[in-house]
N, C-alpha and C. Protein backbone atom coordinates (compact mmCIF):
# COMPACT_ATOMS: atom_id res chain seq x y z
N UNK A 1 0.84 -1.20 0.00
CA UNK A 1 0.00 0.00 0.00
C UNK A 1 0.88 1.25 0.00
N UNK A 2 0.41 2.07 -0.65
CA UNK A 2 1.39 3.74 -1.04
C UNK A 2 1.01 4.22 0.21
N UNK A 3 1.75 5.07 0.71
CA UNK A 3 2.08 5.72 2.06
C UNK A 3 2.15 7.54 1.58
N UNK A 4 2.65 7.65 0.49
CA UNK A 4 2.62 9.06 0.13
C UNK A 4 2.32 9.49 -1.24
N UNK A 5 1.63 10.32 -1.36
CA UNK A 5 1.29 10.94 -2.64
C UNK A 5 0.14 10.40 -3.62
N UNK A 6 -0.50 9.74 -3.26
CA UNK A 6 -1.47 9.04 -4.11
C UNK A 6 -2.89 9.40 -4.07
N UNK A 7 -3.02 10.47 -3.08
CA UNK A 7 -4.54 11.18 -3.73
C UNK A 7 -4.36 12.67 -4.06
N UNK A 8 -5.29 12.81 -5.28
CA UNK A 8 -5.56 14.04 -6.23
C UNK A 8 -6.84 14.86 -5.36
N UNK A 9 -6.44 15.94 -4.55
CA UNK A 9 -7.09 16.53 -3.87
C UNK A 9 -7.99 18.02 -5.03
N UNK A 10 -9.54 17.91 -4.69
CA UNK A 10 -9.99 18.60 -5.77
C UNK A 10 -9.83 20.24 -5.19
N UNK A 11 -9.52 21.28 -5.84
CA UNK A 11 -8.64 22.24 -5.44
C UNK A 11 -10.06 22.79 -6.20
N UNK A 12 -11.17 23.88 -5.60
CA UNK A 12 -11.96 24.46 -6.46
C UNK A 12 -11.33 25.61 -7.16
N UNK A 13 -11.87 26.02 -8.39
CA UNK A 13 -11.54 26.96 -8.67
C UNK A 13 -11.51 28.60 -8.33
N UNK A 14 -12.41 28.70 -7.38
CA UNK A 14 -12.65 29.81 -6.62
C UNK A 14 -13.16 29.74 -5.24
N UNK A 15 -12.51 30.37 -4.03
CA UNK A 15 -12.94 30.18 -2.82
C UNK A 15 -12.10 31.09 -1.87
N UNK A 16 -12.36 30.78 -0.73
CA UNK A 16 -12.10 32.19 0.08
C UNK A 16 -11.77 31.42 1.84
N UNK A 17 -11.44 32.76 2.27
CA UNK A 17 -11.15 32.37 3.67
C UNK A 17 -11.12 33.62 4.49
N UNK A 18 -11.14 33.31 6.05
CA UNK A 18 -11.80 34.19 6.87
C UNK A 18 -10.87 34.74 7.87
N UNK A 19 -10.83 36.12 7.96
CA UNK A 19 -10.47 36.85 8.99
C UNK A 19 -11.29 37.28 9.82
N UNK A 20 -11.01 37.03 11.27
CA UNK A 20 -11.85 38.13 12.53
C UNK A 20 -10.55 39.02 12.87
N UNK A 21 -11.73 40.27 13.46
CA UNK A 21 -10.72 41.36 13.96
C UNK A 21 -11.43 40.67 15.82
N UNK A 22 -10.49 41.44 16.20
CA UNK A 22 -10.65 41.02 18.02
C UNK A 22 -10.31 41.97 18.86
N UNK A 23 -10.93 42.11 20.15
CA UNK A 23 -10.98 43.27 20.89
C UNK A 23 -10.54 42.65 22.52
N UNK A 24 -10.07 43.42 22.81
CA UNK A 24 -9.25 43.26 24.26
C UNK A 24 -9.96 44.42 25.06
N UNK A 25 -11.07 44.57 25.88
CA UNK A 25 -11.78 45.78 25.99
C UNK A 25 -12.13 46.79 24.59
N UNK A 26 -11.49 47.98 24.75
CA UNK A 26 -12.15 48.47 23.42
C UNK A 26 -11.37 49.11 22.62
N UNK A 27 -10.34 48.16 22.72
CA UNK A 27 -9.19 48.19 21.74
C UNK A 27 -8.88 46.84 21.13
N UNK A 28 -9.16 47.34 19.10
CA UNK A 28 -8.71 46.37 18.50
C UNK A 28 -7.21 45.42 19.10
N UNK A 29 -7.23 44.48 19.01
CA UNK A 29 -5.82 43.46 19.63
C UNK A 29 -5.51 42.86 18.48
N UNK A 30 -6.22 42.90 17.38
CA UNK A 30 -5.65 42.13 16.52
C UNK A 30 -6.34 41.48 15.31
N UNK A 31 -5.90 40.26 14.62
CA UNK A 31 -6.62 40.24 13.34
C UNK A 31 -6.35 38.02 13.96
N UNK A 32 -7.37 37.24 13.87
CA UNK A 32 -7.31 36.24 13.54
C UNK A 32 -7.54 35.63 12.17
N UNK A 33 -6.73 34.86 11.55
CA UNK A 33 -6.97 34.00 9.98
C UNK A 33 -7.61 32.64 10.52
N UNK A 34 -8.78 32.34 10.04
CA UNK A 34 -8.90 31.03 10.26
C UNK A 34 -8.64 30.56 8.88
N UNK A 35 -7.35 29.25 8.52
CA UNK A 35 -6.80 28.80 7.77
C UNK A 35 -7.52 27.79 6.92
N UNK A 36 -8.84 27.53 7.15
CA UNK A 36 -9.81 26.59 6.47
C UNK A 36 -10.00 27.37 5.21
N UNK A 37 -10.25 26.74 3.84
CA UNK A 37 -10.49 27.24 2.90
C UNK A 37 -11.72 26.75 2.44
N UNK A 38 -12.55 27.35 2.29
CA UNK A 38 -14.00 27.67 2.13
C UNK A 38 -14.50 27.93 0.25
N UNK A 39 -16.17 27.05 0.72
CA UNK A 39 -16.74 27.88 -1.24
C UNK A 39 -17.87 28.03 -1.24
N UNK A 40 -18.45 27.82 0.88
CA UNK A 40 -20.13 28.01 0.88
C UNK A 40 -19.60 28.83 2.12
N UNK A 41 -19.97 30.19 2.05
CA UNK A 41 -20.04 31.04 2.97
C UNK A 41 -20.87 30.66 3.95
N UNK A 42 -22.19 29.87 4.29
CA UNK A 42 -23.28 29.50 4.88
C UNK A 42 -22.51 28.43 5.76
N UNK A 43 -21.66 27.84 5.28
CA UNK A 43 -21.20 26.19 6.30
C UNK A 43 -20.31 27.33 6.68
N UNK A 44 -19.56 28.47 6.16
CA UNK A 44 -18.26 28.63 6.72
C UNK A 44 -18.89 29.59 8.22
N UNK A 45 -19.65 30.50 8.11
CA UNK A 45 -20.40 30.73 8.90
C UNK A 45 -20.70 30.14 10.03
N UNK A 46 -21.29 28.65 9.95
CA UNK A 46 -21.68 28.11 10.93
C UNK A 46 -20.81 27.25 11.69
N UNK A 47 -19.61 27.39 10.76
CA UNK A 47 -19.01 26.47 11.49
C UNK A 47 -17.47 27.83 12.44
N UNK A 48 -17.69 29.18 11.86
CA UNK A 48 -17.55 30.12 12.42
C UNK A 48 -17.74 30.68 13.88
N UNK A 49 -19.26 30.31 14.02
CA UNK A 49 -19.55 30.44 15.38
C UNK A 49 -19.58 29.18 15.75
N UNK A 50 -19.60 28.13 16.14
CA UNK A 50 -19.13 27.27 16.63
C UNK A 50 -18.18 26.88 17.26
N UNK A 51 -16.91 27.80 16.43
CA UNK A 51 -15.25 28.14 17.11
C UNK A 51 -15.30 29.13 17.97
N UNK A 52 -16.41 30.07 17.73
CA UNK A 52 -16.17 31.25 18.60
C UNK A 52 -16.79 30.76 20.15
N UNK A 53 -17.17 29.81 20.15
CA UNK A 53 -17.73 28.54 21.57
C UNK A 53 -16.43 28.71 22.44
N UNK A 54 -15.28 28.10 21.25
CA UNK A 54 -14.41 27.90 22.22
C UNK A 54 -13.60 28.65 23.06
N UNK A 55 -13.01 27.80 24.23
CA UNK A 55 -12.32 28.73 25.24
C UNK A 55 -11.12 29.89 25.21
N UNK A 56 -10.31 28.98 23.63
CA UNK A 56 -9.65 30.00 23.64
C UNK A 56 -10.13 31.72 23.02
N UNK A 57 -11.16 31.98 23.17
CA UNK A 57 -11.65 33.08 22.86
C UNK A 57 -12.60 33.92 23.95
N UNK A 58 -12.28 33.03 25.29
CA UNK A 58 -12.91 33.98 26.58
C UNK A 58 -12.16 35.05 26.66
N UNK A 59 -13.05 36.09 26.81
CA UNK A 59 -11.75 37.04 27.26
C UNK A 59 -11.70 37.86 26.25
N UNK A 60 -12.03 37.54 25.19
CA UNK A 60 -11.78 38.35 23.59
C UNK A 60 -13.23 38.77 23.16
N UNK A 61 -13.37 39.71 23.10
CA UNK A 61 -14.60 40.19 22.02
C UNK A 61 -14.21 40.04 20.59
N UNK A 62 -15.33 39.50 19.84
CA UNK A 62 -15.30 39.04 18.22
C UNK A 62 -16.32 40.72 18.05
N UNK A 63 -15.98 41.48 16.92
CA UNK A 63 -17.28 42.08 16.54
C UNK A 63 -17.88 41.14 15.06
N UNK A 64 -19.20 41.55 15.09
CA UNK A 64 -19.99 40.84 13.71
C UNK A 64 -18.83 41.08 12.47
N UNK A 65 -18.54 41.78 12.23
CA UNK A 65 -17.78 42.83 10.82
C UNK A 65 -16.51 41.45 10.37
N UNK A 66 -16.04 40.45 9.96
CA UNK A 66 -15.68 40.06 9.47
C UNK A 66 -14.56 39.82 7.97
N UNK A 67 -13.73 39.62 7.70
CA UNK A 67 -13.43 39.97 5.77
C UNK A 67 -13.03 38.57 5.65
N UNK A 68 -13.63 38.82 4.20
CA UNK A 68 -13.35 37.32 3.37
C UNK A 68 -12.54 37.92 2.42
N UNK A 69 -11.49 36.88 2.51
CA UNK A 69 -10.41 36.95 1.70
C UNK A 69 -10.78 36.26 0.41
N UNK A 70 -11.12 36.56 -0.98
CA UNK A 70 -11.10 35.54 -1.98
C UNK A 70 -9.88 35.15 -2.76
N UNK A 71 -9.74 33.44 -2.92
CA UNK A 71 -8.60 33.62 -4.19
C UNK A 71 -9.53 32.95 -5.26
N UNK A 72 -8.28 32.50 -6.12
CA UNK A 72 -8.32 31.48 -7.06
C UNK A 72 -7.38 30.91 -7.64
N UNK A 73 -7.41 29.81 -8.21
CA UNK A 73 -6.75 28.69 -8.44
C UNK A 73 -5.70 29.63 -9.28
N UNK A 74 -4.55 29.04 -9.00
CA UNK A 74 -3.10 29.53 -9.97
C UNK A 74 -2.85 28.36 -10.59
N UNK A 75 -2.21 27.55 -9.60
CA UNK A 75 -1.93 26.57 -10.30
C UNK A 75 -1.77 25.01 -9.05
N UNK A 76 -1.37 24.45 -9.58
CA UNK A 76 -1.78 22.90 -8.56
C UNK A 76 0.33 22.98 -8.08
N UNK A 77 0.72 22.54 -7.47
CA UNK A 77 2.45 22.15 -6.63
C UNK A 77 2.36 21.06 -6.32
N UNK A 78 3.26 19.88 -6.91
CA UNK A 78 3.36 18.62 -7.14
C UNK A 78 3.97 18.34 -5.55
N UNK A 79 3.73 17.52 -5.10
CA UNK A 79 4.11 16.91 -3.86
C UNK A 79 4.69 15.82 -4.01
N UNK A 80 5.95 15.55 -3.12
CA UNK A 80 7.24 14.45 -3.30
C UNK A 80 7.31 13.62 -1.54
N UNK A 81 7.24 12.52 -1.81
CA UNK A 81 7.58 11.73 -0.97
C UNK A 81 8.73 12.73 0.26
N UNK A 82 9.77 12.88 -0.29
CA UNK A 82 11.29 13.33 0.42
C UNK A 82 10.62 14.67 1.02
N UNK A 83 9.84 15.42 0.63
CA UNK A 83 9.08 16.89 1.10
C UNK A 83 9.28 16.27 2.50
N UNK A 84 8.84 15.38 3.10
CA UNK A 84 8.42 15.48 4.35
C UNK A 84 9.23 14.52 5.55
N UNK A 85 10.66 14.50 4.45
CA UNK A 85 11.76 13.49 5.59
C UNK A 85 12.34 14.75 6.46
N UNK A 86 12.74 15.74 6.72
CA UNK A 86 13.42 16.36 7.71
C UNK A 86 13.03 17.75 7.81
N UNK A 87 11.85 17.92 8.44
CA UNK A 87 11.49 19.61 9.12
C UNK A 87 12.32 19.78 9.88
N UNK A 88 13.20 20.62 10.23
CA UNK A 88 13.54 21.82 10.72
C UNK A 88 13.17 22.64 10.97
N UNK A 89 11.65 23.13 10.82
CA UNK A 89 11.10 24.12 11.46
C UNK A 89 9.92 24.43 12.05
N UNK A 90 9.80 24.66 13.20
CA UNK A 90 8.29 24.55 13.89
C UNK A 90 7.39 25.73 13.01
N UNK A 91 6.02 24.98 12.64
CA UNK A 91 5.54 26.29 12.14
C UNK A 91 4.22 25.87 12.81
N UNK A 92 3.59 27.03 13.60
CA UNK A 92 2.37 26.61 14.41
C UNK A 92 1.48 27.77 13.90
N UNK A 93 0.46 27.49 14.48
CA UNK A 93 -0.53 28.39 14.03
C UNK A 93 -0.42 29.78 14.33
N UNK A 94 0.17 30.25 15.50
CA UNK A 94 1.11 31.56 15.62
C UNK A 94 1.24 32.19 14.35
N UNK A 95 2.42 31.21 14.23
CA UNK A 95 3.27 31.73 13.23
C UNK A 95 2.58 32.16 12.08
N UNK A 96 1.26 31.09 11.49
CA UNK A 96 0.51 31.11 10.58
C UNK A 96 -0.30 32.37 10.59
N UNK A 97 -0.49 32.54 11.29
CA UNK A 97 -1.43 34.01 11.81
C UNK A 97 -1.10 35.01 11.34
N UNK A 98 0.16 35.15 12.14
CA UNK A 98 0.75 36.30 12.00
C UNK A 98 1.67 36.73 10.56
N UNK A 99 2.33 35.56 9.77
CA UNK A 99 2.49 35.82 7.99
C UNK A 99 0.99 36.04 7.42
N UNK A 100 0.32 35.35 7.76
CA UNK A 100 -1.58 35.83 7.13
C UNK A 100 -1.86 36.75 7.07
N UNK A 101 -2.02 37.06 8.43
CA UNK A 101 -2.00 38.76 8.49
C UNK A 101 -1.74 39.64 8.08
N UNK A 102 -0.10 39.49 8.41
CA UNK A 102 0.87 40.59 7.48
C UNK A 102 0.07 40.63 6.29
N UNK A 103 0.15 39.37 5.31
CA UNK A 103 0.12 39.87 3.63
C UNK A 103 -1.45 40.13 3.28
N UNK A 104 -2.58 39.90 4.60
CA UNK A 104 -3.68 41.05 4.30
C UNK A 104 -3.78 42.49 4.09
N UNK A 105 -2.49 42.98 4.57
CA UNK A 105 -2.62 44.52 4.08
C UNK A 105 -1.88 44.73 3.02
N UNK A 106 -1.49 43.95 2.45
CA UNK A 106 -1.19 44.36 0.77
C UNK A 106 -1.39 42.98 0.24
N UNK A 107 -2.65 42.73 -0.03
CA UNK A 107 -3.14 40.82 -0.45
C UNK A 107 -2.32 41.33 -2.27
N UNK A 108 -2.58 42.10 -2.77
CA UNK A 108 -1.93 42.10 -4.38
C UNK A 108 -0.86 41.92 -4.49
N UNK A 109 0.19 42.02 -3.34
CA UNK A 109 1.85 41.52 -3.59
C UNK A 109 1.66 39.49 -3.94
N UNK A 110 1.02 39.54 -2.59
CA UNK A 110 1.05 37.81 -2.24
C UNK A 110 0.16 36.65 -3.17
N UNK A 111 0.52 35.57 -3.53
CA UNK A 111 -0.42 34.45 -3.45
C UNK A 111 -0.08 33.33 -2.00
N UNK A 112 -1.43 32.59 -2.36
CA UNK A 112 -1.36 31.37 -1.20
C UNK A 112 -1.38 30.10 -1.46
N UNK A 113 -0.40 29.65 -0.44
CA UNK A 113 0.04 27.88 -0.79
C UNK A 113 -0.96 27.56 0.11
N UNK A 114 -1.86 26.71 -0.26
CA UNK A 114 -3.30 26.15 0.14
C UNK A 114 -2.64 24.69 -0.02
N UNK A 115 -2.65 23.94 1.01
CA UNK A 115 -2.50 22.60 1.54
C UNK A 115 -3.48 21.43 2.34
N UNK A 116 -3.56 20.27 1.63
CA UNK A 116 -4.31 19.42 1.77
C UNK A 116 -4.02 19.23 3.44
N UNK A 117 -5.04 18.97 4.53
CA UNK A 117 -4.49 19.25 5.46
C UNK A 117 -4.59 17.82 6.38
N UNK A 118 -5.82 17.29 6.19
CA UNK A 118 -6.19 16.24 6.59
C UNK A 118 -7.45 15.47 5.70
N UNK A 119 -8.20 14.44 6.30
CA UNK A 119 -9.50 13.83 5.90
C UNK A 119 -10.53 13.23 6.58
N UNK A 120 -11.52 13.45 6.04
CA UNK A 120 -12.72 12.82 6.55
C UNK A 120 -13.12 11.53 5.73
N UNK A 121 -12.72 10.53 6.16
CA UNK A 121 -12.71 9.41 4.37
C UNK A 121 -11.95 9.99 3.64
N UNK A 122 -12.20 9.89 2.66
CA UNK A 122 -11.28 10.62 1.42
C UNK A 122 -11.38 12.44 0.85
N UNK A 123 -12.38 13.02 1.76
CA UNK A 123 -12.51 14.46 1.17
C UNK A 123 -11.11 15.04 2.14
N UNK A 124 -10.34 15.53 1.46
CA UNK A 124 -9.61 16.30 1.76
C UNK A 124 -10.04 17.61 2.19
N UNK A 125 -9.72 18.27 3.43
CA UNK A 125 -9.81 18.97 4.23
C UNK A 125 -8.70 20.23 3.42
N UNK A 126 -9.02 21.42 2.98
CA UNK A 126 -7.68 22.24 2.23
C UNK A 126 -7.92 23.48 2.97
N UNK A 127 -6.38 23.91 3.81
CA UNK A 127 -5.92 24.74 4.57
C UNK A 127 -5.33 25.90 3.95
N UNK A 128 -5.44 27.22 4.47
CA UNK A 128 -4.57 27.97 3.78
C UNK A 128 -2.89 28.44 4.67
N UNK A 129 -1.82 27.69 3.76
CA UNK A 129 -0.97 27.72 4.57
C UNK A 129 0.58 29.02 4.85
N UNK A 130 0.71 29.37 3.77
CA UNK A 130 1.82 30.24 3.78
C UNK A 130 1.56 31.10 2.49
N UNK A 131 1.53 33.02 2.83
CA UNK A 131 1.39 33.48 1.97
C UNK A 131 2.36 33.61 1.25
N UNK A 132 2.81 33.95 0.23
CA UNK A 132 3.99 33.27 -0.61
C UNK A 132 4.21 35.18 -1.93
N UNK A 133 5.27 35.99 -1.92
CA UNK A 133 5.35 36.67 -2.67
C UNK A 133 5.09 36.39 -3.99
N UNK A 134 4.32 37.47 -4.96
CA UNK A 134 3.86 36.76 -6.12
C UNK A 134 5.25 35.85 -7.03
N UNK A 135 4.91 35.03 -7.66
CA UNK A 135 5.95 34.24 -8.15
C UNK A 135 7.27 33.69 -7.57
N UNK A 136 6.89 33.59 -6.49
CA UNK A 136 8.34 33.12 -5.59
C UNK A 136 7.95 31.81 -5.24
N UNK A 137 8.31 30.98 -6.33
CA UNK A 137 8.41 29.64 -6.11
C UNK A 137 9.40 28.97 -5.53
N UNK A 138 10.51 29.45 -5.08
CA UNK A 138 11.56 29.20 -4.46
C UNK A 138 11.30 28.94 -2.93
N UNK A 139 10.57 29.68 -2.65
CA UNK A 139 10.36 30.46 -0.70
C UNK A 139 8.98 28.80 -0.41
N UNK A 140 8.53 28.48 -1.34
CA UNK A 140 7.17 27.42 -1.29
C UNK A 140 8.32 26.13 -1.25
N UNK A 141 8.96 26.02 -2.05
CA UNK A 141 9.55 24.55 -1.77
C UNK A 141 10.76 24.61 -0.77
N UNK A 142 11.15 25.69 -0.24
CA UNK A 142 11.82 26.09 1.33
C UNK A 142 10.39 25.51 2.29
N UNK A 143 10.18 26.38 2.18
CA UNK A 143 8.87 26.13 2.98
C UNK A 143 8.46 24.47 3.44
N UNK A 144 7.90 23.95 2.06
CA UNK A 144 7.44 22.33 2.22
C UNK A 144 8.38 21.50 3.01
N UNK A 145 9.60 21.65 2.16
CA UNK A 145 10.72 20.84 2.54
C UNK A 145 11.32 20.86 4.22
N UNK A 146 11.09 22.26 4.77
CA UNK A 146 11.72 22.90 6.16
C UNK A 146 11.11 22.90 7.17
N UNK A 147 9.45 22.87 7.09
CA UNK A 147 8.54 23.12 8.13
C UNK A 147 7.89 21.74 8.32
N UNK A 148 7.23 22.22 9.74
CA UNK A 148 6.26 21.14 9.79
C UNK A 148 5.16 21.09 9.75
N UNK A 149 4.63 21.89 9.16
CA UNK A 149 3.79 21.94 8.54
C UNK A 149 2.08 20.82 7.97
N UNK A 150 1.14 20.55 9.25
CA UNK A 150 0.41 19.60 9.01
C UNK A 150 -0.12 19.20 7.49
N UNK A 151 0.60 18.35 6.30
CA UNK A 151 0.16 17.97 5.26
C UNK A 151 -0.26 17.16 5.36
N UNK A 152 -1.19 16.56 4.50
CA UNK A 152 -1.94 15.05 4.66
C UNK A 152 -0.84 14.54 3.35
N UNK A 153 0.36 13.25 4.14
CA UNK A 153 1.05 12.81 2.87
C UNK A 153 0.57 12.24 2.04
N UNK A 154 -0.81 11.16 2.12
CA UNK A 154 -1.22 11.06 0.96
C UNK A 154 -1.37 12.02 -0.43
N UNK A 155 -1.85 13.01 -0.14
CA UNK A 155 -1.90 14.10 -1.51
C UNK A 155 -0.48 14.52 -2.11
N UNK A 156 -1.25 14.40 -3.48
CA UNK A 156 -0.13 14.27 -4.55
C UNK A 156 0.02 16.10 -4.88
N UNK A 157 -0.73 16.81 -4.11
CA UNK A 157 -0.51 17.61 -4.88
C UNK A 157 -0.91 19.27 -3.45
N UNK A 158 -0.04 20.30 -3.59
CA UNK A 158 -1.11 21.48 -3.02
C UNK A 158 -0.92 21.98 -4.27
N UNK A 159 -1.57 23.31 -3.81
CA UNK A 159 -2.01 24.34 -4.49
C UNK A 159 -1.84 26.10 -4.74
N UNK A 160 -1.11 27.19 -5.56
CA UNK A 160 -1.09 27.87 -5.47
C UNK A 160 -2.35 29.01 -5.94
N UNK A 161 -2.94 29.76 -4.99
CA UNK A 161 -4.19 30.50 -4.96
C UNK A 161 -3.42 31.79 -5.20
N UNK A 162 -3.86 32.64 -6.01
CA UNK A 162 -3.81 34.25 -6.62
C UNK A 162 -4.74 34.83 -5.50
N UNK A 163 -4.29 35.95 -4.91
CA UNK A 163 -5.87 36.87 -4.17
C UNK A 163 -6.23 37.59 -5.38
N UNK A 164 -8.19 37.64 -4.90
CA UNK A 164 -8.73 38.46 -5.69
C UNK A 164 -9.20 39.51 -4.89
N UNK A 165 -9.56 39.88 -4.12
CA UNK A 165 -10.33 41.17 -3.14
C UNK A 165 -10.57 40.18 -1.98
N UNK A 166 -10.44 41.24 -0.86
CA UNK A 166 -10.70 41.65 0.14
C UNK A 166 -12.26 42.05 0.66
N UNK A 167 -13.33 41.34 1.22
CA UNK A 167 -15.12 42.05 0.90
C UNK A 167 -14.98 41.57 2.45
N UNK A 168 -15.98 43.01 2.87
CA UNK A 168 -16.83 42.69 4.32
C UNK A 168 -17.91 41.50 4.58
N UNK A 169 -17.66 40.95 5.85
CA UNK A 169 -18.60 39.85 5.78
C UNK A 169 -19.28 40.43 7.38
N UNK A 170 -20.26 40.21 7.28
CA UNK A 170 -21.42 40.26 8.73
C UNK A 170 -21.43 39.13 9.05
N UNK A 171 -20.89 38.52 10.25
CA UNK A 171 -21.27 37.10 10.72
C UNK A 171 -22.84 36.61 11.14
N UNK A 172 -23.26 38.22 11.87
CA UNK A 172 -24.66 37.57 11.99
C UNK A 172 -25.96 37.59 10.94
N UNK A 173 -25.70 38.51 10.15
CA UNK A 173 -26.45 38.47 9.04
C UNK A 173 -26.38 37.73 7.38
N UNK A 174 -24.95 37.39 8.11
CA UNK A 174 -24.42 36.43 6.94
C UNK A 174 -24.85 37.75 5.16
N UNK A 175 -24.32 38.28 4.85
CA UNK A 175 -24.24 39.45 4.27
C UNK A 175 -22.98 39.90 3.67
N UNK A 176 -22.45 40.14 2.64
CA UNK A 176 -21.43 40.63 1.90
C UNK A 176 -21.23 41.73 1.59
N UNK A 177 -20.19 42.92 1.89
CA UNK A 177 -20.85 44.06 1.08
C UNK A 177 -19.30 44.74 0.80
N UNK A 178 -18.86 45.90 0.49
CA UNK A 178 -18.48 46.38 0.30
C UNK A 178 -17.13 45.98 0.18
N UNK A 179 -16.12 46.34 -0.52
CA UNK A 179 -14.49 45.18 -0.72
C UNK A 179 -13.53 46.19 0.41
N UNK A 180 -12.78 46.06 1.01
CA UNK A 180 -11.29 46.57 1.70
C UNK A 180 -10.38 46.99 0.11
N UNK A 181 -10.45 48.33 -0.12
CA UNK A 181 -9.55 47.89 -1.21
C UNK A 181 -8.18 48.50 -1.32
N UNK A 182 -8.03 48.55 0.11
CA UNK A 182 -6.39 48.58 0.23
C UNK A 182 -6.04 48.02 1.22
N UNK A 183 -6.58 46.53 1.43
CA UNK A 183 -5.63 45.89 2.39
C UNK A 183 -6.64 46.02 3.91
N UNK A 184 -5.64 45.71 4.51
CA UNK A 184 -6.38 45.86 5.70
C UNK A 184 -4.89 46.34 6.94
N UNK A 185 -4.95 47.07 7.67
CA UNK A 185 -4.26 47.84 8.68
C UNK A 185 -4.38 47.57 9.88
């Protein structure tokens, strides 16, 4: 039985992912990425507040006001057995956060390496993992090869996502409106 690389994870052609802003009394504290990559705003939603249940968010005010990040498909990044013999580098969700972040206030420099992350049966679960300067294919196979990065080794393949805009999302009204169109600060 193959141990690595043998499922073709379906990469949609268009889809998006979610930032909250967060409040520490009544001062913004910050920007959370949740790294799930999304193509029904309605599940992403619900499964939105559901996280906001959890504990690590006592203490934090969420406001409704939300942004969805959209990309789209660039292109598919072949995945190799050897990718995943020697990380050297812790990369935790911290870390993930906080490169996310950053390249939300100028999303037109960056694309995103979107990675198969895990499974439910066979649907691949696709994460958004490291924003990546446009065309710097070099810094992505540093990346694969160096971190540790949760991949599901079965998949033969991630994915590079282009951003398209930046749009407000209302969590409780579930509502879209207006784009960020310089980033976010």
């Amino acid at each position: 039985m193959k141990k690595y690389c043998y499922i073709t994870p379906d990469f949609p052609e268009a889809a998006f992912f979610l930032a909250l802003f967060f409040y520490k009394g009544d001062e913004i504290a910050g920007l959370i990425v949740l790294p799930k990559l999304y193509t029904d705003h309605t599940l992403m939603a619900a499964e939105v507040k559901q996280a906001l249940k959890n504990s690590a968010f006592q203490g934090t005010s969420i406001p409704p006001e939300a942004v969805l990040a959209f990309v789209t498909l660039k292109e598919r990044y072949p995945l190799h057995k050897d990718d995943w013999l020697k990380p050297s580098v812790h990369y935790d969700i911290t870390d993930k956060n906080q490169l996310l972040s950053r390249s939300l206030a100028s999303p037109e420099e960056y694309d995103y390496l979107i990675v198969p992350s895990f499974a439910d049966g066979k649907k691949l679960h696709l994460q958004v993992s490291f924003p990546v300067k446009k065309d710097d294919r070099q810094s992505i196979g540093r990346f694969i090869k160096t971190t540790d990065e949760e991949v599901d080794r079965r998949a033969d393949s991630a994915a590079i996502y282009s951003s398209q805009k930046m749009m407000r999302f209302n969590l409780e009204t579930m509502e879209i409106s207006e784009p960020y169109s310089d980033g976010i600060n």
